[in-house]
Protein backbone atom coordinates (compact mmCIF):
# COMPACT_ATOMS: atom_id res chain seq x y z
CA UNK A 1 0.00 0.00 0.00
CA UNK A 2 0.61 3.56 -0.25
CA UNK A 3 4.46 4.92 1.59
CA UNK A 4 3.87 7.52 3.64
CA UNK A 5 7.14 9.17 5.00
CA UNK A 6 6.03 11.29 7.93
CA UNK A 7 9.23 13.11 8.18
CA UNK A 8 9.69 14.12 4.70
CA UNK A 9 6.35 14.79 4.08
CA UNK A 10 5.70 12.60 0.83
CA UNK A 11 3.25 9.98 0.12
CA UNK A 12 3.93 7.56 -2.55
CA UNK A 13 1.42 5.34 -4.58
CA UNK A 14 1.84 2.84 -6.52
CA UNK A 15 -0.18 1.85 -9.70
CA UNK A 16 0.39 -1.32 -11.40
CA UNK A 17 -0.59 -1.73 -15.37
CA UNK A 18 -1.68 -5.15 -16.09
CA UNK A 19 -2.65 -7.42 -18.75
CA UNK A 20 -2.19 -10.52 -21.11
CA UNK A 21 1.20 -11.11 -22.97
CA UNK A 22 1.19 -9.24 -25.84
CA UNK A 23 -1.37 -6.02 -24.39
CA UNK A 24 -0.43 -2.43 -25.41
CA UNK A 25 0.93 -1.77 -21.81
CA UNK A 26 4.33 -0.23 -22.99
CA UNK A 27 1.98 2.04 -25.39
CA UNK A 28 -0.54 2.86 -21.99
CA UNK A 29 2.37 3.92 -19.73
CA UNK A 30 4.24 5.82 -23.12
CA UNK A 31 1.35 8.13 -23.61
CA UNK A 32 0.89 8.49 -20.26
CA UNK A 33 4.68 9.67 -19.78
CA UNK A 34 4.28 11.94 -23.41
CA UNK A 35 1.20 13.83 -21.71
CA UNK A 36 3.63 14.75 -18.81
CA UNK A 37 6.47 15.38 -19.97
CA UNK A 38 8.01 12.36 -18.21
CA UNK A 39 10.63 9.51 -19.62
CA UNK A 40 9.64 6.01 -19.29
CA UNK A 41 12.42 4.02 -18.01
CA UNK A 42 13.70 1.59 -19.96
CA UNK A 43 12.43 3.45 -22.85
CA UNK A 44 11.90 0.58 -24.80
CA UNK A 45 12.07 -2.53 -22.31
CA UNK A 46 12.49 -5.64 -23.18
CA UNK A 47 9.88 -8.73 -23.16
CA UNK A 48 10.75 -9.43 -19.27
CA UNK A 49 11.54 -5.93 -18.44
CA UNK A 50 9.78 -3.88 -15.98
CA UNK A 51 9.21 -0.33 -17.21
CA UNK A 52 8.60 2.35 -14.56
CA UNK A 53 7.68 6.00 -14.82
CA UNK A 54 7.03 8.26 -11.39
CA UNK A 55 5.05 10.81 -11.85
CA UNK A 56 3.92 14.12 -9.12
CA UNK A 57 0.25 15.14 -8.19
CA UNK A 58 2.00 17.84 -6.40
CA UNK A 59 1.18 18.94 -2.62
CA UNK A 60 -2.38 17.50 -0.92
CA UNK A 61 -2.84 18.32 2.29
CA UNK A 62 0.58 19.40 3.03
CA UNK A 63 2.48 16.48 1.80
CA UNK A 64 3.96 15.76 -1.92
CA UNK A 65 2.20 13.33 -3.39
CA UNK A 66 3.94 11.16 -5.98
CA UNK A 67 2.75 7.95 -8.01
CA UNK A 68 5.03 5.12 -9.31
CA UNK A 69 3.62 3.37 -12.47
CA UNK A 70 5.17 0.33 -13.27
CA UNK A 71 4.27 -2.17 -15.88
CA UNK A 72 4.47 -6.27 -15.31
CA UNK A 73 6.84 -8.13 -16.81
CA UNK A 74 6.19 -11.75 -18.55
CA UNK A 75 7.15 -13.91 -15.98
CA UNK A 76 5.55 -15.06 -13.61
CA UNK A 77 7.29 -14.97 -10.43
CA UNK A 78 8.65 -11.21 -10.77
CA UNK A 79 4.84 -10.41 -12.11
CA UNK A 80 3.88 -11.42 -8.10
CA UNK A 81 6.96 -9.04 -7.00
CA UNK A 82 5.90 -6.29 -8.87
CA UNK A 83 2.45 -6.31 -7.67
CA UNK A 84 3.18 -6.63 -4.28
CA UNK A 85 2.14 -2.80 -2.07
CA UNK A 86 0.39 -1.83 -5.15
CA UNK A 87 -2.50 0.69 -4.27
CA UNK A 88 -4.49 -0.01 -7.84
CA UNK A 89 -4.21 -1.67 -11.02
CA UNK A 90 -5.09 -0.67 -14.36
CA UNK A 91 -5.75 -3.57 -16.49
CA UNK A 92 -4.84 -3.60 -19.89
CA UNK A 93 -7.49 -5.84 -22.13
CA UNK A 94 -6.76 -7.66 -25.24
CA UNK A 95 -9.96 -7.34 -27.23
CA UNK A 96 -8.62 -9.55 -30.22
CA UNK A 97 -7.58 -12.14 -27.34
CA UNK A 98 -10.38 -12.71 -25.18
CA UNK A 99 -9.03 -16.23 -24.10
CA UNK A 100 -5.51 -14.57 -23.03
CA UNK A 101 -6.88 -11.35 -21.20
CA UNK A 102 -9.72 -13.95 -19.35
CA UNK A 103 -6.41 -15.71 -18.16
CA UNK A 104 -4.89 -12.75 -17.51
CA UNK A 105 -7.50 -11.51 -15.32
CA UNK A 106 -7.71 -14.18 -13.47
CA UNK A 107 -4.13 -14.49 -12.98
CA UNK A 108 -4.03 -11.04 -11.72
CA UNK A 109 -7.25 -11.84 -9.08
CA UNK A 110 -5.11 -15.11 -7.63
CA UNK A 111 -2.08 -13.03 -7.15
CA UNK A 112 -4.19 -10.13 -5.49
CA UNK A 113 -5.72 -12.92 -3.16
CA UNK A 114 -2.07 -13.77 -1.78
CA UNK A 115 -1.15 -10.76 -1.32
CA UNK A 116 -3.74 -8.94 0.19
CA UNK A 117 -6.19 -9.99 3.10
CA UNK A 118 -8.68 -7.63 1.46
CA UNK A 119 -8.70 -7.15 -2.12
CA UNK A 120 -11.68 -5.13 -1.99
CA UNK A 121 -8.94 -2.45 -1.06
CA UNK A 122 -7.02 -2.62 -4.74
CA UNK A 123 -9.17 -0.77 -7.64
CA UNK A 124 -8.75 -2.44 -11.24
CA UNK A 125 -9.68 -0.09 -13.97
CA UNK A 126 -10.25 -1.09 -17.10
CA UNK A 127 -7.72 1.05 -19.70
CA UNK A 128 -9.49 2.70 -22.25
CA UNK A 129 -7.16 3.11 -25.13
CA UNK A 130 -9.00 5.48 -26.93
CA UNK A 131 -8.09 8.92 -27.78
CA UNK A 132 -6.67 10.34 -24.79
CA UNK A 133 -7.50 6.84 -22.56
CA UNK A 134 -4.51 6.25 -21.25
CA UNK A 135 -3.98 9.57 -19.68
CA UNK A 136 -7.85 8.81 -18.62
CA UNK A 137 -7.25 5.55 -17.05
CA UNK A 138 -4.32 6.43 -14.69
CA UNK A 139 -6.14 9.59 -13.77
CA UNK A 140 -9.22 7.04 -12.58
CA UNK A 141 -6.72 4.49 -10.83
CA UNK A 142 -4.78 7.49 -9.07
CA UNK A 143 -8.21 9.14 -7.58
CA UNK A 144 -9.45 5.32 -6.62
CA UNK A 145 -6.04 5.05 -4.63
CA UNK A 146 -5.96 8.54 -3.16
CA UNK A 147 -10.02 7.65 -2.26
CA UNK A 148 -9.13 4.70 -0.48
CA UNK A 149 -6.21 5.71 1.68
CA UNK A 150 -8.61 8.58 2.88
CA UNK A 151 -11.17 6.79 3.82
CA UNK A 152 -8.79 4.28 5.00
């Protein structure tokens, strides 16, 4: 779940961006960084590779308020490692793929369930790829995390 340091004032969140081999994550969190200004790192990772990209909300409530988007890599034992203290998820379908992104999704629900005593507590939001979705998508997952460690 969310780090809150105290002492330095910062909160970070942590969205996760989820989905079948072969989903347009890498695009999701590329026009996400584009619309920000922000550099994906790796820029171009590879097929196992865990692409990140932190991005500030700026100061709420007196505390600087940061969220680290990271993407899931192929495998499946650093896929559980990656999701682990995530505050919401934003799944990534495969519409040409339905048998893949029903696997997926229920891939992502058993790791949740280890993880978490409460998954209830973990938004998924489905990524809209659209024009502008992306951006739209980790706008929804950030307010669902924020909304959830207030009401705690």
């Amino acid at each position: 779940m969310s780090e809150i340091d105290h002492d330095a004032h910062r909160c970070l969140y942590k969205i996760v961006f989820h989905g079948a081999r072969g989903s347009d994550i890498h695009a999701c969190m590329s026009a996400i960084a584009q619309a920000n200004g922000a550099t994906l790192n790796p820029t171009s990772p590879a097929e196992n590779e865990t692409a990140t990209l932190e991005l500030s909300l700026g100061q709420v409530r007196g505390y600087q308020t940061d969220f680290l988007l990271m993407s899931v890599p192929t495998d499946e034992p650093s896929r559980l490692l990656v999701l682990k203290g995530v505050d919401a998820v934003v799944f990534v379908g495969t519409p040409s793929e339905p048998e893949a992104e029903q696997l997926a999704r229920a891939e992502l629900a058993a790791h949740l369930r280890d993880l978490l005593d409460d998954v209830s507590r973990v938004p998924i939001i489905d990524a809209d790829l659209a024009e502008g979705g992306a951006m739209a998508s980790f706008k929804a997952a950030a307010k669902a995390a924020l909304t959830i460690a207030r009401d705690g």
